[in-house]
Protein backbone atom coordinates (compact mmCIF):
# COMPACT_ATOMS: atom_id res chain seq x y z
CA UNK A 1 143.75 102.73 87.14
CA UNK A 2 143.69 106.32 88.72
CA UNK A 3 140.71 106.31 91.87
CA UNK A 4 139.12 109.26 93.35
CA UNK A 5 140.10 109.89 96.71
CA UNK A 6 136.59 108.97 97.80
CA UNK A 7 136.93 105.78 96.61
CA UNK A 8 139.61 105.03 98.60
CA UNK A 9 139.70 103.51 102.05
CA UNK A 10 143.36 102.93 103.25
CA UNK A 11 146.44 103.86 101.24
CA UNK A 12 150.17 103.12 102.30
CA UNK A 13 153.42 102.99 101.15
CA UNK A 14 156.16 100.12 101.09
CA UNK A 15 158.30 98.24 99.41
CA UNK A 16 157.37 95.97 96.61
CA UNK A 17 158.79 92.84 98.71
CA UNK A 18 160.11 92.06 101.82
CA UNK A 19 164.35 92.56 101.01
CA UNK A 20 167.06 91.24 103.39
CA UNK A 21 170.67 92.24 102.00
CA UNK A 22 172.37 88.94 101.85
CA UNK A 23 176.20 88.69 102.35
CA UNK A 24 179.06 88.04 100.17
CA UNK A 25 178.90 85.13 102.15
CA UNK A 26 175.88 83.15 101.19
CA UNK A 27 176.14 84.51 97.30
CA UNK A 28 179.82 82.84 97.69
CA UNK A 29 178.08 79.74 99.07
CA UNK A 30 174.98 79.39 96.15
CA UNK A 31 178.07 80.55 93.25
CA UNK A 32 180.05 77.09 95.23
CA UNK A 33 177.14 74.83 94.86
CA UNK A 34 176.54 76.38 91.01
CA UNK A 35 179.94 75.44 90.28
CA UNK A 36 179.55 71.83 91.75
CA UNK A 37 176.61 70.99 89.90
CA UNK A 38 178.47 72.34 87.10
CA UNK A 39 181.02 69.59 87.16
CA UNK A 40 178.26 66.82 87.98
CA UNK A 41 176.31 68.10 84.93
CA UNK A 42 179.41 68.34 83.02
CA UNK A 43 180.48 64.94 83.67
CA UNK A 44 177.11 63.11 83.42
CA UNK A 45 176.67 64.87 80.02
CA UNK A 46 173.91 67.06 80.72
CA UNK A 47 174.83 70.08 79.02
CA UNK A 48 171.37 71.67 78.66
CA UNK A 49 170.52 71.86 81.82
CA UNK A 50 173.44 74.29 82.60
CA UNK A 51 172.08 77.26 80.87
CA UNK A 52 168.65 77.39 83.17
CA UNK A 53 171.10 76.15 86.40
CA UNK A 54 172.69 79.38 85.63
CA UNK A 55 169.88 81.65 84.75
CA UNK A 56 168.51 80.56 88.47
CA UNK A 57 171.75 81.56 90.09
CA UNK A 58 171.64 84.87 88.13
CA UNK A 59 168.19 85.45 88.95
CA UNK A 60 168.83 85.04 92.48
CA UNK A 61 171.69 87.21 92.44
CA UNK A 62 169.65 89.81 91.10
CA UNK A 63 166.95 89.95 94.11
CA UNK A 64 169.20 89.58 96.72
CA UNK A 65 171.47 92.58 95.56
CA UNK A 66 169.06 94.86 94.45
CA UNK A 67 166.69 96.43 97.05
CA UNK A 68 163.10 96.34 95.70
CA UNK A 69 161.02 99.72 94.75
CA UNK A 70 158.31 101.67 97.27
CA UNK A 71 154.99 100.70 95.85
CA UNK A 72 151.87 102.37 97.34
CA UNK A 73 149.17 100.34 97.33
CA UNK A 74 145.50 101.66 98.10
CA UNK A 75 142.43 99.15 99.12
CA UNK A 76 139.43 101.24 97.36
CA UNK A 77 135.77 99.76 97.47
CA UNK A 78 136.36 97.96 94.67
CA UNK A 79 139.30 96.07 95.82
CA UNK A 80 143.02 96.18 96.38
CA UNK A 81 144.91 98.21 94.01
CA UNK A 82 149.33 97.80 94.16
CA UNK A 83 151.26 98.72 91.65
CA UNK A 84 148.86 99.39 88.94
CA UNK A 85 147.01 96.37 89.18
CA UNK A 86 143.64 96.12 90.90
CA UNK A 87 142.58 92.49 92.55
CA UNK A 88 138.76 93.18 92.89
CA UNK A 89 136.44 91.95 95.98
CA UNK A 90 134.76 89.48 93.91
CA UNK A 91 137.52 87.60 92.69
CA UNK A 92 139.15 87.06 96.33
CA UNK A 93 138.46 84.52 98.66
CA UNK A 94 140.50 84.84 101.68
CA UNK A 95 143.48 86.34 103.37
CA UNK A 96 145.99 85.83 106.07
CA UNK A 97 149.47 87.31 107.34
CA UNK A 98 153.14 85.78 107.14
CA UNK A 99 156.40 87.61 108.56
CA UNK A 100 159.08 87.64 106.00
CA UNK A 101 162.53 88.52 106.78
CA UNK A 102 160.87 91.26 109.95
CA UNK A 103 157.97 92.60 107.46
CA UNK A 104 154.53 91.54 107.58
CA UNK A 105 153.39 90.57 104.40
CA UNK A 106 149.48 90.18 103.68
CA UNK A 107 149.14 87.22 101.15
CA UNK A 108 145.31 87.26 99.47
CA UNK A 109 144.17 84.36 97.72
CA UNK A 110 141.82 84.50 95.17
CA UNK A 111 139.14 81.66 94.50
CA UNK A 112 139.87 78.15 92.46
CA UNK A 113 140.70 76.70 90.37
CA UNK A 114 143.80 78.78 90.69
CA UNK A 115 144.57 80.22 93.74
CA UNK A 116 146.78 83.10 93.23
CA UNK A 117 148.54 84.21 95.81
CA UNK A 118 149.21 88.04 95.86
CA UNK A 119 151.68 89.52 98.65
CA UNK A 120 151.65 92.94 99.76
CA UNK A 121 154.27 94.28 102.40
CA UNK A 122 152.09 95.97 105.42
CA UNK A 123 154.62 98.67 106.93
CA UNK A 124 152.62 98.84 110.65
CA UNK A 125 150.63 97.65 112.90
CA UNK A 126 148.58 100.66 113.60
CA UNK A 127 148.01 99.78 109.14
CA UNK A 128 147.86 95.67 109.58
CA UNK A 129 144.78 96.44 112.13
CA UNK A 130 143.28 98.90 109.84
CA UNK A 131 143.34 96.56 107.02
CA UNK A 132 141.97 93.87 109.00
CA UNK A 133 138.73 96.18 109.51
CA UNK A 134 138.16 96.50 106.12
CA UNK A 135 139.49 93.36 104.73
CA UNK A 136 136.99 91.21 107.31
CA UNK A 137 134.16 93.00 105.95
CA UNK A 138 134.68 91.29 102.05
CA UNK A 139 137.14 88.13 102.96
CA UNK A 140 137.54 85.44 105.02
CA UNK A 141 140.75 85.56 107.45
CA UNK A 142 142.38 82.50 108.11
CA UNK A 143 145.01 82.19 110.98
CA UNK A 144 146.84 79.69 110.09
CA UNK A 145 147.29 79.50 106.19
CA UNK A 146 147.09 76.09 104.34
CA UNK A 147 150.32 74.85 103.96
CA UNK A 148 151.13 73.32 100.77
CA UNK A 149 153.53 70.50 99.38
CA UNK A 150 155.77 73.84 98.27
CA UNK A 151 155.34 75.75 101.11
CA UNK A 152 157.04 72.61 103.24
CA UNK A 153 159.84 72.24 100.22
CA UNK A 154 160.84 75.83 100.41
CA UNK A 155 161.12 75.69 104.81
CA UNK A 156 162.99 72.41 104.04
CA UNK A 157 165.76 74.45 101.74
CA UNK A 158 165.38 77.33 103.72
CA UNK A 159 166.93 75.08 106.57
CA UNK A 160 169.78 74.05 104.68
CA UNK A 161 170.93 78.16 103.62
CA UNK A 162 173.34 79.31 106.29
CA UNK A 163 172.54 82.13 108.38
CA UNK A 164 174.36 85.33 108.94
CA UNK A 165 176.43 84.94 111.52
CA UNK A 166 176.26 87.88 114.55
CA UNK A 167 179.73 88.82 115.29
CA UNK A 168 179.56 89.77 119.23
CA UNK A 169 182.82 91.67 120.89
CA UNK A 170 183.58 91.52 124.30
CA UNK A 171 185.05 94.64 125.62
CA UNK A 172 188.14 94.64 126.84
């Protein structure tokens, strides 16, 4: 949907997600954990649930490999408008901010029965306070976010993925 630039009210440009190159390290890990389920599924007799075992490992392999592309996105007076699709005022409900591997990511929710979440990677804070203006004159802001039953599942596996370990030299 092209906008006149009158229309317009804050435009920037950032990546699609927030991206953290993982190391050989932690693909080596998930690929180890594939391969033991494998085995377990192998032996049990569970065949069929191999293929979509797999197709999660790929898919995961995928995003953590490939660095995602700059999107601009551009909140207009109708709404906000990212990567060619516009969420409009009227369908929104509320908004709030996570961090995600060092970006801040502004999640809007639209109203029920659904509750889609969209994310949109904010590259500033000089742009996070800007949008703020705007965004607290059509939604509601909430500071701390609702935390769902999936939310807490993903922070509990998150847990269990091992970090990147810092190498630190002394000099000599």
């Amino acid at each position: 949907m092209e906008e006149s630039v009158d229309q317009i009210l804050l435009s920037w440009k950032a990546p699609l997600r927030p991206f953290k190159k993982q190391s050989a390290g932690l693909l080596r890990f998930f690929l180890a954990v594939a391969l033991l389920l494998s085995l377990i599924l192998f032996f049990v007799g569970d065949m069929v649930t191999l293929l979509p075992m797999w197709a999660l490992l790929f898919l995961f392999y995928v995003f953590a490999i490939t660095p995602p592309p700059l999107t601009e996105t551009h909140v207009t007076r109708f709404g906000i408008e990212s990567a060619g699709i516009l969420m409009r005022w009227d369908i929104l409900s509320h908004y709030y901010f996570v961090k995600r591997f060092g970006y801040t990511v502004l999640v809007t929710v639209t109203h029920g029965p659904y509750f889609a979440h969209s994310y949109f990677v904010v590259p500033d804070e000089t742009t996070k306070r800007q949008l703020m203006e705007i965004l607290n004159k059509h939604l509601m802001y909430m500071n701390q976010p609702p935390r769902t039953f999936t939310d807490r599942l993903i922070d509990l596996f998150s847990k269990l993925v091992p970090e990147d370990e810092v190498m630190v030299t002394q000099p000599v």
